[in-house]
PDB file of N, CA and C in Angstrom:
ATOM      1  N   UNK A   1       0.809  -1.198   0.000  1.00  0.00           N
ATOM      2  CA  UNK A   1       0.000   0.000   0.000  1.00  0.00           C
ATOM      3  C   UNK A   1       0.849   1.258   0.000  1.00  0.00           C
ATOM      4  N   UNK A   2       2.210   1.167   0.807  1.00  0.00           N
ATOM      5  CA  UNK A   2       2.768   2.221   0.706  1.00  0.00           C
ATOM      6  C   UNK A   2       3.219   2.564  -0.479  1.00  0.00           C
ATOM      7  N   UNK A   3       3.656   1.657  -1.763  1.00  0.00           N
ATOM      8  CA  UNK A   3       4.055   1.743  -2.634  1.00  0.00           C
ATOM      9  C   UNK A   3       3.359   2.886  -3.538  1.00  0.00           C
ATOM     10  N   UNK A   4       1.774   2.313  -3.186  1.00  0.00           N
ATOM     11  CA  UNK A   4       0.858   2.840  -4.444  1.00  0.00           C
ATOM     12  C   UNK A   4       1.156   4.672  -4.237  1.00  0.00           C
ATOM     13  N   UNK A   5       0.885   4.750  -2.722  1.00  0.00           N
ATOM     14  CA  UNK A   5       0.852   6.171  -2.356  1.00  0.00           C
ATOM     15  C   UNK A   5       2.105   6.811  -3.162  1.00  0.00           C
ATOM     16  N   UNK A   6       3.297   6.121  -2.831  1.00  0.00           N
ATOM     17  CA  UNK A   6       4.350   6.742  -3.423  1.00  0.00           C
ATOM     18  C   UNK A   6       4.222   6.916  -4.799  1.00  0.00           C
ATOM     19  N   UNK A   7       3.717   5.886  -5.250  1.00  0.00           N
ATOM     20  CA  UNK A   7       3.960   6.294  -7.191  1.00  0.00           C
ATOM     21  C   UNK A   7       2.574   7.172  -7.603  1.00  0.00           C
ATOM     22  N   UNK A   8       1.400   7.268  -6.241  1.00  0.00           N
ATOM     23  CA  UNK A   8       0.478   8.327  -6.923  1.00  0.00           C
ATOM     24  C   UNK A   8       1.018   9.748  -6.497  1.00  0.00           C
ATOM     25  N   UNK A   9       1.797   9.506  -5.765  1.00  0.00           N
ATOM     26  CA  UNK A   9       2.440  11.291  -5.475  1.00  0.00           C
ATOM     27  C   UNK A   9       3.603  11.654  -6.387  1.00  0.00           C
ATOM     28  N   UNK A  10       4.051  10.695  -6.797  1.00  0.00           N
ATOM     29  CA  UNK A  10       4.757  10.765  -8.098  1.00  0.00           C
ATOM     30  C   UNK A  10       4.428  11.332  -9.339  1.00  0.00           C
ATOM     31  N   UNK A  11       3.104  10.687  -9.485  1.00  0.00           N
ATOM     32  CA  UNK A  11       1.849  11.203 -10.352  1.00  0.00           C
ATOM     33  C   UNK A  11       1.297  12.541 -10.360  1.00  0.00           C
ATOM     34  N   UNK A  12       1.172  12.811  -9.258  1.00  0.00           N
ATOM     35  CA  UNK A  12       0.612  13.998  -8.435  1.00  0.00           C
ATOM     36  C   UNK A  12       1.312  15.164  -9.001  1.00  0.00           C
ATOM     37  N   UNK A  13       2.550  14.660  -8.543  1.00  0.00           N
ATOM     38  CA  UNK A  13       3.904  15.811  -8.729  1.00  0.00           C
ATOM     39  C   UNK A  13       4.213  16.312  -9.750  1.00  0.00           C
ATOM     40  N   UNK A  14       4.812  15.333 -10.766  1.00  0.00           N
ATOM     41  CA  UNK A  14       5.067  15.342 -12.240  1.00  0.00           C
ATOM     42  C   UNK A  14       3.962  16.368 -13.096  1.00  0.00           C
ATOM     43  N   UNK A  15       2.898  15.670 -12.475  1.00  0.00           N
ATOM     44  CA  UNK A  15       1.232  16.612 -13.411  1.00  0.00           C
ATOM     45  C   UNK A  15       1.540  17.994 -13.245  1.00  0.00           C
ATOM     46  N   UNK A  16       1.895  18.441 -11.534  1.00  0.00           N
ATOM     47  CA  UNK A  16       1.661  19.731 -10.922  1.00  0.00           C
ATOM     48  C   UNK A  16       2.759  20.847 -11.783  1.00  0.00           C
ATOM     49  N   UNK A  17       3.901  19.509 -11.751  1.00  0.00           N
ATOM     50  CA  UNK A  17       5.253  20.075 -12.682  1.00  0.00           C
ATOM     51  C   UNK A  17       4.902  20.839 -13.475  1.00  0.00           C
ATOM     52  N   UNK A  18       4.480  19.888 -14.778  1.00  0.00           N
ATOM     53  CA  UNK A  18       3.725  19.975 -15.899  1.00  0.00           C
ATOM     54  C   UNK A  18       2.842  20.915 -16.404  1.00  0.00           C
ATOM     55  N   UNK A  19       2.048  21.385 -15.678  1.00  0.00           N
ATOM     56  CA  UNK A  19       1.218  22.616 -15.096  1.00  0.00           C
ATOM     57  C   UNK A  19       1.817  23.658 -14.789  1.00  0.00           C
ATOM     58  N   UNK A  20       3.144  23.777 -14.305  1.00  0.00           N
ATOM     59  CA  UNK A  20       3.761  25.306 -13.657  1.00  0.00           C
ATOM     60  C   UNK A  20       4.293  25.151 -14.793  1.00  0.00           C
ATOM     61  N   UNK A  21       5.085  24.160 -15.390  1.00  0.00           N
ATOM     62  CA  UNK A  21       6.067  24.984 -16.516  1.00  0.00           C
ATOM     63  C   UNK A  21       4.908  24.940 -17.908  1.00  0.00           C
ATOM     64  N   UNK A  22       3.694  24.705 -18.199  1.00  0.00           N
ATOM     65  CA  UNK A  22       2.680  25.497 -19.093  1.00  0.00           C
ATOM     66  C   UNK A  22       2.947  27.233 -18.591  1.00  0.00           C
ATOM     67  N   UNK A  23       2.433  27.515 -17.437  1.00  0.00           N
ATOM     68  CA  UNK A  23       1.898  28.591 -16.628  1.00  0.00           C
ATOM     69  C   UNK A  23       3.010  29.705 -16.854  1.00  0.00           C
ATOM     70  N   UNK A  24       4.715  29.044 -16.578  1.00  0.00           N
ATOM     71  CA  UNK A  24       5.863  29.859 -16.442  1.00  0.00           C
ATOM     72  C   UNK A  24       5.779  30.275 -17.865  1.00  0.00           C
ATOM     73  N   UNK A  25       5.472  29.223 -18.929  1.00  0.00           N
ATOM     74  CA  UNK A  25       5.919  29.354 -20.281  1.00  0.00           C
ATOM     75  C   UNK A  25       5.005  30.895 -20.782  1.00  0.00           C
ATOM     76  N   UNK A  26       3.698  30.615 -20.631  1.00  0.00           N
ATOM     77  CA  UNK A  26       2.412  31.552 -20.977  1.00  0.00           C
ATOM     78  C   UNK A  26       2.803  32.972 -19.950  1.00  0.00           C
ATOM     79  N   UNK A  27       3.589  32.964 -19.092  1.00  0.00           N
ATOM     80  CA  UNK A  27       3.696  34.005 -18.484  1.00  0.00           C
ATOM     81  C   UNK A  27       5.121  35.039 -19.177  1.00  0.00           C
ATOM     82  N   UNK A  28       6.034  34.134 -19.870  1.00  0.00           N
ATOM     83  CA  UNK A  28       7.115  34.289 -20.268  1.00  0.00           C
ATOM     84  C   UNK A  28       6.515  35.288 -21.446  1.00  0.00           C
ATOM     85  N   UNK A  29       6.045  34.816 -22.249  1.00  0.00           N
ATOM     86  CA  UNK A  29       4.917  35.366 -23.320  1.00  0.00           C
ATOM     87  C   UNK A  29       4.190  36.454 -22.935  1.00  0.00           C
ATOM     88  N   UNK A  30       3.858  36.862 -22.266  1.00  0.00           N
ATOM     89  CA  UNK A  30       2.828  37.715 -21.491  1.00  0.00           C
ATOM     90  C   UNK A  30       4.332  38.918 -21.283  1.00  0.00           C
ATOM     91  N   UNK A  31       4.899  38.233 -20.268  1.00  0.00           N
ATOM     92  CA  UNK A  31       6.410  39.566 -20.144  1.00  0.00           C
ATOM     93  C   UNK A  31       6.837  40.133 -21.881  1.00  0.00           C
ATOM     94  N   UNK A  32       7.086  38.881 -22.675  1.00  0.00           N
ATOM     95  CA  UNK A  32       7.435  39.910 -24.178  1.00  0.00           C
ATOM     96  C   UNK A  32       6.233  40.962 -24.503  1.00  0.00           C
ATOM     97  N   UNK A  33       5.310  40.248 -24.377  1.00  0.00           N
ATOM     98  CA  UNK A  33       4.574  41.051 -25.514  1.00  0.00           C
ATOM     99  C   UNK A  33       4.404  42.762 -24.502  1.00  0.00           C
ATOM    100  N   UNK A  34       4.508  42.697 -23.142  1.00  0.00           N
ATOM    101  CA  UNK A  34       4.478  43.772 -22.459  1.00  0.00           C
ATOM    102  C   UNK A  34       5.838  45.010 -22.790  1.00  0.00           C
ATOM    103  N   UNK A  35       6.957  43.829 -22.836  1.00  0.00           N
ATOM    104  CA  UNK A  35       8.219  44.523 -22.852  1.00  0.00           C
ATOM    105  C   UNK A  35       7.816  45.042 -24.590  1.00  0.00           C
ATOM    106  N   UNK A  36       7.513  44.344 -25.163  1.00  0.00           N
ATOM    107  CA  UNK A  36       7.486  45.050 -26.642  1.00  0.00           C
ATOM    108  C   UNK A  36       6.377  46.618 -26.567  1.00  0.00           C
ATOM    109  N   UNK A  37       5.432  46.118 -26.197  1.00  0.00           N
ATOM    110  CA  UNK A  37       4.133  47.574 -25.739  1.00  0.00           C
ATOM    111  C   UNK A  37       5.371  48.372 -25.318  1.00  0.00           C
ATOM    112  N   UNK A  38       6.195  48.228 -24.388  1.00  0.00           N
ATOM    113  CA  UNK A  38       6.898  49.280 -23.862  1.00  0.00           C
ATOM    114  C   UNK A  38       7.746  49.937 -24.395  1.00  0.00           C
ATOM    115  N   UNK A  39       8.313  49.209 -25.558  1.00  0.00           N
ATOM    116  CA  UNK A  39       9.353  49.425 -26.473  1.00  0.00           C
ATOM    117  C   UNK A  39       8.323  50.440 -27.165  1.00  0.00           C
ATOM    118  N   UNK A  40       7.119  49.841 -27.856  1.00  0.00           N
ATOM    119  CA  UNK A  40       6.552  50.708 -29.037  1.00  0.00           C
ATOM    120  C   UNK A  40       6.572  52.626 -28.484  1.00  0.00           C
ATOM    121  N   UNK A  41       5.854  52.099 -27.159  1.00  0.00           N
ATOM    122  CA  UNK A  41       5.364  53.672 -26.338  1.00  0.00           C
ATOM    123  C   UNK A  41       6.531  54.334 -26.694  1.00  0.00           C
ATOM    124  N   UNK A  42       8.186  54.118 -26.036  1.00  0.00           N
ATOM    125  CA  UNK A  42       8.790  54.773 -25.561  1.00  0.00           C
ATOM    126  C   UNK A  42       9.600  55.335 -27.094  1.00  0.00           C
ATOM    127  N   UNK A  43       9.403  54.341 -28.476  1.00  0.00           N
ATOM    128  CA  UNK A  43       9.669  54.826 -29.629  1.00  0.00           C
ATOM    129  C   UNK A  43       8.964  55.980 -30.361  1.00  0.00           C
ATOM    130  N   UNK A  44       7.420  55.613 -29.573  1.00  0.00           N
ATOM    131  CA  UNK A  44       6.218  56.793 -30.473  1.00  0.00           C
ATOM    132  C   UNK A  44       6.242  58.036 -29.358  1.00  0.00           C
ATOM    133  N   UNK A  45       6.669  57.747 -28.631  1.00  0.00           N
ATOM    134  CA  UNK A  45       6.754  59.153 -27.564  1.00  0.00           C
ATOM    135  C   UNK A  45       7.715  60.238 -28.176  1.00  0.00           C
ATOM    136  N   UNK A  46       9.279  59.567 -28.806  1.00  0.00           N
ATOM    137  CA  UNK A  46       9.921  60.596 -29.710  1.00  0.00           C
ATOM    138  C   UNK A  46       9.510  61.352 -30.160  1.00  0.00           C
ATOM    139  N   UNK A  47       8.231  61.359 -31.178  1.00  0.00           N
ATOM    140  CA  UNK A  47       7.569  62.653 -31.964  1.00  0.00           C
ATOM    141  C   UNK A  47       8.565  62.101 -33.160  1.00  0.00           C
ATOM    142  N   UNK A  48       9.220  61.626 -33.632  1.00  0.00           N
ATOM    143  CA  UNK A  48       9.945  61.733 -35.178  1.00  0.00           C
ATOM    144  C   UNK A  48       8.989  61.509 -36.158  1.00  0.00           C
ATOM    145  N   UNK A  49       9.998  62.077 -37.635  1.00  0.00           N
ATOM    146  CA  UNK A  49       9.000  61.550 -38.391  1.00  0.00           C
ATOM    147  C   UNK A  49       9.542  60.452 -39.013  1.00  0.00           C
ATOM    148  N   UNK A  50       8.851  59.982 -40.209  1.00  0.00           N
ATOM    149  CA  UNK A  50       8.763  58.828 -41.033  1.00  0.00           C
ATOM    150  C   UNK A  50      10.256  58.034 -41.245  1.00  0.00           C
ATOM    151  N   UNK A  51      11.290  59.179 -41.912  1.00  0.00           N
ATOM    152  CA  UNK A  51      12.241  58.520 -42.354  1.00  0.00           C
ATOM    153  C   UNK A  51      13.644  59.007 -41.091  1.00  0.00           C
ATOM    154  N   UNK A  52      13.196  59.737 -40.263  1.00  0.00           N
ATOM    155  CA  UNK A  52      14.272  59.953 -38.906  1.00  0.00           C
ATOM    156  C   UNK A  52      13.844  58.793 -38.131  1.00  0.00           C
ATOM    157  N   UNK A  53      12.526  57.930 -38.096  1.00  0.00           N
ATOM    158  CA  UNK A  53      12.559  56.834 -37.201  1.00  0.00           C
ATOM    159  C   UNK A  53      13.066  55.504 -37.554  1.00  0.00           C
ATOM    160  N   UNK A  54      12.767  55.412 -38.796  1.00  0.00           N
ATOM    161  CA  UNK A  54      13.547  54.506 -39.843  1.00  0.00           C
ATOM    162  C   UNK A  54      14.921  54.547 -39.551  1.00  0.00           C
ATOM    163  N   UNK A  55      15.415  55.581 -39.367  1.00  0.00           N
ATOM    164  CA  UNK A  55      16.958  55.934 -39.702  1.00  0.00           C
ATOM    165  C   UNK A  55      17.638  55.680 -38.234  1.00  0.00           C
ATOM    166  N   UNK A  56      16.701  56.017 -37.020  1.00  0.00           N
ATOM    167  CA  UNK A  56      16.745  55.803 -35.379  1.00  0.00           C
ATOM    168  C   UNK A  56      16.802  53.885 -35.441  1.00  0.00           C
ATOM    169  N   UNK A  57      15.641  53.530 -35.984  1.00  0.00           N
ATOM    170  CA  UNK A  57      15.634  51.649 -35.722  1.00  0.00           C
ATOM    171  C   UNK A  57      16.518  51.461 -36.256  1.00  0.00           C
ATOM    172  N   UNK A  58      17.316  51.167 -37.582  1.00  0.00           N
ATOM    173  CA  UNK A  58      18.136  51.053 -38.298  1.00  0.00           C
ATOM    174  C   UNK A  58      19.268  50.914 -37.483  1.00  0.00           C
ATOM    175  N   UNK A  59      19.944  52.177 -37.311  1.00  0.00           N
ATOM    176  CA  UNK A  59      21.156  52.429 -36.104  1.00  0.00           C
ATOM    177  C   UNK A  59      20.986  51.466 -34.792  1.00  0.00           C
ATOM    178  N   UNK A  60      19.829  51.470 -34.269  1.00  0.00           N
ATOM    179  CA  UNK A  60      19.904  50.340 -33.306  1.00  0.00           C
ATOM    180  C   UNK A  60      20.033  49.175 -33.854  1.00  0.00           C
ATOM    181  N   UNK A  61      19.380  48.700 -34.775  1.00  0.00           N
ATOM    182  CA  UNK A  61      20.013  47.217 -35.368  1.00  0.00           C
ATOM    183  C   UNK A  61      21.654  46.997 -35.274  1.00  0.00           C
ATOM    184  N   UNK A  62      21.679  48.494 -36.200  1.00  0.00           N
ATOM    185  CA  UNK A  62      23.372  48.083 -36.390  1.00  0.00           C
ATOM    186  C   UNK A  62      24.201  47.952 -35.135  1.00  0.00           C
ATOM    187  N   UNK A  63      23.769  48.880 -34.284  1.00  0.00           N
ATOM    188  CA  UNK A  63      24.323  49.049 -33.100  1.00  0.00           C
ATOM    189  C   UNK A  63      25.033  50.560 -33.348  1.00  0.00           C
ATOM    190  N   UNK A  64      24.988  51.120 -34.715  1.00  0.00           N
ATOM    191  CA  UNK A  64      24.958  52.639 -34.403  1.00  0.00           C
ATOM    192  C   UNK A  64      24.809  53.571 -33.497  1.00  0.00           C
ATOM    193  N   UNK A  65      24.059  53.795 -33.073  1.00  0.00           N
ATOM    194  CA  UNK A  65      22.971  54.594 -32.155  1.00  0.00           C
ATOM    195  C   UNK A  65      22.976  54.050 -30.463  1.00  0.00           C
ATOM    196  N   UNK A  66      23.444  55.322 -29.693  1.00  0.00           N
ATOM    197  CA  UNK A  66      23.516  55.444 -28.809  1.00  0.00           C
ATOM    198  C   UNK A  66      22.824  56.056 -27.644  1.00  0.00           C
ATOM    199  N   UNK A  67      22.358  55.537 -26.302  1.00  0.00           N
ATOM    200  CA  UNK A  67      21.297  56.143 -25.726  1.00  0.00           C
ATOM    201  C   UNK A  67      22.154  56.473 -24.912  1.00  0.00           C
ATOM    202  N   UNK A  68      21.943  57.891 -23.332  1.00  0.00           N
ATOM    203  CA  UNK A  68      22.119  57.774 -22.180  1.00  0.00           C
ATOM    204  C   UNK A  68      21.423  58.881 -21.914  1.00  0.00           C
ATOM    205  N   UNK A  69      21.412  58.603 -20.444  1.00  0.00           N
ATOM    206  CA  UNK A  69      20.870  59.538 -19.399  1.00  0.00           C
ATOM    207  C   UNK A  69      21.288  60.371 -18.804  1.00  0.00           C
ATOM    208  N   UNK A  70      21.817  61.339 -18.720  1.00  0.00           N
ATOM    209  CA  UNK A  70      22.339  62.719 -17.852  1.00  0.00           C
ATOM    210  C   UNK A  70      21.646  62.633 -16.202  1.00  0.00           C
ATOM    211  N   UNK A  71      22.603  63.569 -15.524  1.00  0.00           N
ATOM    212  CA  UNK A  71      21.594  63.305 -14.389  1.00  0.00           C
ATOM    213  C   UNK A  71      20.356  63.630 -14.138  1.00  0.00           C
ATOM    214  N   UNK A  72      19.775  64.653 -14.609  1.00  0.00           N
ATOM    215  CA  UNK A  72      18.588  65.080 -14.352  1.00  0.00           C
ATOM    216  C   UNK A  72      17.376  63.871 -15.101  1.00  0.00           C
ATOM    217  N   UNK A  73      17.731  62.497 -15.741  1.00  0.00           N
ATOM    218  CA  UNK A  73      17.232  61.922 -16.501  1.00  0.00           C
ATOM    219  C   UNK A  73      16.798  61.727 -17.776  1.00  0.00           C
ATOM    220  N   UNK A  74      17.369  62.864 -18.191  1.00  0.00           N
ATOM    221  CA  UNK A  74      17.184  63.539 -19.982  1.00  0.00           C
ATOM    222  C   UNK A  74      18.080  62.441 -20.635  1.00  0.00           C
ATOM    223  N   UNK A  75      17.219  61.847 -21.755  1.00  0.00           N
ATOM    224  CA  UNK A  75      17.790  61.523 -22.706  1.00  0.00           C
ATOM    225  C   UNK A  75      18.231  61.804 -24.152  1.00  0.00           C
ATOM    226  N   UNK A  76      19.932  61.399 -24.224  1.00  0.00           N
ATOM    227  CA  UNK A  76      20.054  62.237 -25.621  1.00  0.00           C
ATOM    228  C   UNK A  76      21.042  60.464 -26.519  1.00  0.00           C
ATOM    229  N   UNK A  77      20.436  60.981 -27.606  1.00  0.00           N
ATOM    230  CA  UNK A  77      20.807  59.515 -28.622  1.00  0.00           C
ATOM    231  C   UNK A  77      21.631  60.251 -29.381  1.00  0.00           C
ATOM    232  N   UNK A  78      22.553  59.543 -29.694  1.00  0.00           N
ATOM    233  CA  UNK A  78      23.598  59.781 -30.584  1.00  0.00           C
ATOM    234  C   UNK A  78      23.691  58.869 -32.250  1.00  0.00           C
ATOM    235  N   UNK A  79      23.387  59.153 -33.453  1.00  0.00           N
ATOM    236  CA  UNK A  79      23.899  58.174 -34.323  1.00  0.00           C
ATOM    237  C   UNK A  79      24.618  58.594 -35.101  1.00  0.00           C
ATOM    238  N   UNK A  80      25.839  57.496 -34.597  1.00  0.00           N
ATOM    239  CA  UNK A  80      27.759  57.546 -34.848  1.00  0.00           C
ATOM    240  C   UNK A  80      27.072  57.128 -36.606  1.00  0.00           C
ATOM    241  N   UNK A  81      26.774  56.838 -37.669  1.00  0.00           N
ATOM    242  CA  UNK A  81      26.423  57.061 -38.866  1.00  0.00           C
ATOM    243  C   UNK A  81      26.078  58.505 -39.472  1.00  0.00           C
ATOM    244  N   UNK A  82      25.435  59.021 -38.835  1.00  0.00           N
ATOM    245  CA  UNK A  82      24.702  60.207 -39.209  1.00  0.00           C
ATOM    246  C   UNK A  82      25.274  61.722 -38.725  1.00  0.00           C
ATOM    247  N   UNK A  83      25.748  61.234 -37.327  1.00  0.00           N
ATOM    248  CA  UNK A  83      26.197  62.718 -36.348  1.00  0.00           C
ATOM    249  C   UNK A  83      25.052  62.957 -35.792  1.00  0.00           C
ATOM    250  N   UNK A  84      23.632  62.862 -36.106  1.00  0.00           N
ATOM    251  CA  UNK A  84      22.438  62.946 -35.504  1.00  0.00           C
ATOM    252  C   UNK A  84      22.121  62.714 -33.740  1.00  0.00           C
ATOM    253  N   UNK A  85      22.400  63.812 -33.352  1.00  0.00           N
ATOM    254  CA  UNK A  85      21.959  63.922 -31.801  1.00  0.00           C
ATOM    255  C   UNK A  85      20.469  64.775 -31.343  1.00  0.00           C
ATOM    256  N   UNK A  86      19.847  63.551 -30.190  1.00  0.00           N
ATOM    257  CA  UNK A  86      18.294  64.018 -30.354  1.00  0.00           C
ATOM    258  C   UNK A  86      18.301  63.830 -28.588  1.00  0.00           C
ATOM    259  N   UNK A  87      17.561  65.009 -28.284  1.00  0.00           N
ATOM    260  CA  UNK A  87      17.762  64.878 -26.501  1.00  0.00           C
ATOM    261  C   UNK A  87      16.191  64.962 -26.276  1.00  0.00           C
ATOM    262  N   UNK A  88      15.892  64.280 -25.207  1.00  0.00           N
ATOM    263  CA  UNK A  88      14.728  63.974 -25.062  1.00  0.00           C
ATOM    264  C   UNK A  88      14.673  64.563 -23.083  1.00  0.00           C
ATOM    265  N   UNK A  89      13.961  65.222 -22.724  1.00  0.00           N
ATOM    266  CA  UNK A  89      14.047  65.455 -21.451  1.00  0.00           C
ATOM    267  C   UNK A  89      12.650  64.596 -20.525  1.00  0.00           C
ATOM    268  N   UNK A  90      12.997  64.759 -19.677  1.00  0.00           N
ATOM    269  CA  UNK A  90      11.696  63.898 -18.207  1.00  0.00           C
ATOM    270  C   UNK A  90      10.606  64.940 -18.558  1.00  0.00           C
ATOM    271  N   UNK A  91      10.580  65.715 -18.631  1.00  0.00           N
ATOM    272  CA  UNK A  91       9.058  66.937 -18.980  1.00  0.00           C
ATOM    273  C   UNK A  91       8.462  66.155 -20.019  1.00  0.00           C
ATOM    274  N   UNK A  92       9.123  65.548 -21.353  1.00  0.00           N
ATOM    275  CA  UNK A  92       8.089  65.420 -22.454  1.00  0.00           C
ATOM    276  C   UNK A  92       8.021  64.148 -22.434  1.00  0.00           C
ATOM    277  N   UNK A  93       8.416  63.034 -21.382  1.00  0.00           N
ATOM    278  CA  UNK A  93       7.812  62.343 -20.944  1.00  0.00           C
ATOM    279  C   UNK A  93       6.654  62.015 -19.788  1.00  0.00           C
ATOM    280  N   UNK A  94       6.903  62.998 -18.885  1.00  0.00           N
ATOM    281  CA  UNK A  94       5.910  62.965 -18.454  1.00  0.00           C
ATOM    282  C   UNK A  94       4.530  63.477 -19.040  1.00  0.00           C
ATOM    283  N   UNK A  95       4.259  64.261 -19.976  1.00  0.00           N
ATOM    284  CA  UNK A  95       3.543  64.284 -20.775  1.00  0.00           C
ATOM    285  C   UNK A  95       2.827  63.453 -21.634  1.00  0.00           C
ATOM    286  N   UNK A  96       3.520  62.939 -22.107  1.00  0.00           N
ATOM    287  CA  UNK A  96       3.422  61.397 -22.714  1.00  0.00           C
ATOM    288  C   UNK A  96       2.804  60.769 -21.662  1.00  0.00           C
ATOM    289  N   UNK A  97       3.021  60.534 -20.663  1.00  0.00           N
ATOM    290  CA  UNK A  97       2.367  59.349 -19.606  1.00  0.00           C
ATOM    291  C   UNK A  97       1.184  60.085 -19.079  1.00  0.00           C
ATOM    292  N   UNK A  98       1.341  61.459 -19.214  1.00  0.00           N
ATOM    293  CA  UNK A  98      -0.391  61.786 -18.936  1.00  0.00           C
ATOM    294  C   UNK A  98      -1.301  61.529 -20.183  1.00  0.00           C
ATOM    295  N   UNK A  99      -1.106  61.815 -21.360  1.00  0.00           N
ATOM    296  CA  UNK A  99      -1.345  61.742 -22.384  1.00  0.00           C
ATOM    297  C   UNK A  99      -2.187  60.888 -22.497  1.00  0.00           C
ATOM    298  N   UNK A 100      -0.936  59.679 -22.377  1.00  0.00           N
ATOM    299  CA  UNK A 100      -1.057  58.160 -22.580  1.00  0.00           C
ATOM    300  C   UNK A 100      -2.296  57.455 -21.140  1.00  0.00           C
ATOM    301  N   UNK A 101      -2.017  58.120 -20.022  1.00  0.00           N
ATOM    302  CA  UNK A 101      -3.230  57.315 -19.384  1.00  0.00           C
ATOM    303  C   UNK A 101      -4.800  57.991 -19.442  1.00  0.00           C
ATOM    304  N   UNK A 102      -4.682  59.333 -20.166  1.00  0.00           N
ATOM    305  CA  UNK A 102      -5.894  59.911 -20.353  1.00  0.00           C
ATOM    306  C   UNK A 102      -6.537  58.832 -21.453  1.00  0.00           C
ATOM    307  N   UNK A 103      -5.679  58.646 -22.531  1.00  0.00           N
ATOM    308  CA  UNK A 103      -6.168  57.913 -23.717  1.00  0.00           C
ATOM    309  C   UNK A 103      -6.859  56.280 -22.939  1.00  0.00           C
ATOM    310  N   UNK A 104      -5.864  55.818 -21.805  1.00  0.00           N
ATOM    311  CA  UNK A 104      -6.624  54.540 -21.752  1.00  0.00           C
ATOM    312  C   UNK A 104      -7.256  54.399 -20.697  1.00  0.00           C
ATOM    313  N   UNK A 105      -8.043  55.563 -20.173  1.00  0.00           N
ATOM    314  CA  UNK A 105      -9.152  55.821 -19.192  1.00  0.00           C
ATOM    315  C   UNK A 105     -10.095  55.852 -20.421  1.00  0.00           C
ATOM    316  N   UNK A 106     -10.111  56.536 -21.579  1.00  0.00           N
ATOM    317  CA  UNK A 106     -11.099  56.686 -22.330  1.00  0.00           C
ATOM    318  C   UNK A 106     -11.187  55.447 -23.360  1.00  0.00           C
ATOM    319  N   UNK A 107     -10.692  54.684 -23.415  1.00  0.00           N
ATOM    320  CA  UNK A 107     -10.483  53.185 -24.498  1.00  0.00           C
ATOM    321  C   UNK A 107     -11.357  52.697 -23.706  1.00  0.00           C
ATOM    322  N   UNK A 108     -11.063  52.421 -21.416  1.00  0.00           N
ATOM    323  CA  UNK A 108     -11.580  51.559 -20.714  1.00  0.00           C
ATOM    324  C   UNK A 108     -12.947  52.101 -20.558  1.00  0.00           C
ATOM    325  N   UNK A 109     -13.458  53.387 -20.863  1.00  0.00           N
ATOM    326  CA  UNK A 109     -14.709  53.875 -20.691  1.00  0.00           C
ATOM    327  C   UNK A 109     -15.591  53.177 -22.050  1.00  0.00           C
ATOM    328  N   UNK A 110     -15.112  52.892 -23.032  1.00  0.00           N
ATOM    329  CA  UNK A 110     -15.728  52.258 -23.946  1.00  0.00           C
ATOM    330  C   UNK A 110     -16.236  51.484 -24.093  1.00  0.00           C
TER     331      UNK A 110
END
């Protein structure tokens, strides 16, 4: 009898396994597609146009294009192709994030 117990908790276990790594997997999925939303925002928040954003992704592929932060949190990109330097400050992001949660108070009112 003790046996059975052991190989049904065996059973037990393996299933439960089986079940978290579905759950971890679908959650793994859930983190990209968030991290990508975050990517899109923080690309369309720039304001560029058509062929300066083209020319911005591009440089990041290549590895052109350079980001950092100053202290006050301002960001300025550099692309070593172009000479193209674009500074982005915490004001016109925070803007953006009011912007942006006015828009999805009014999507969720829908």
């Amino acid at each position: 009898m003790r046996l059975k117990k052991v190989l049904d908790d065996i059973q037990k276990t393996e299933d439960k396994i089986l079940e978290l790594q579905e759950y971890v997997k679908k959650l793994k999925i859930q983190k990209k597609q968030m991290e990508d939303a975050e990517i899109i925002k923080a690309i369309r928040s720039m304001k560029m146009g058509s062929h300066e954003m083209l020319t911005f992704l591009d440089g990041i592929q290549k590895g052109t294009v350079t980001m950092q932060f100053d202290e006050e949190g301002n960001l300025s990109m550099d692309n070593q192709e172009t000479g193209t330097v674009k500074e982005k400050s915490l004001e016109d992001e925070k803007m953006f994030s009011e912007s942006e949660a006015e828009r999805e108070v009014l999507e969720d009112e829908e």
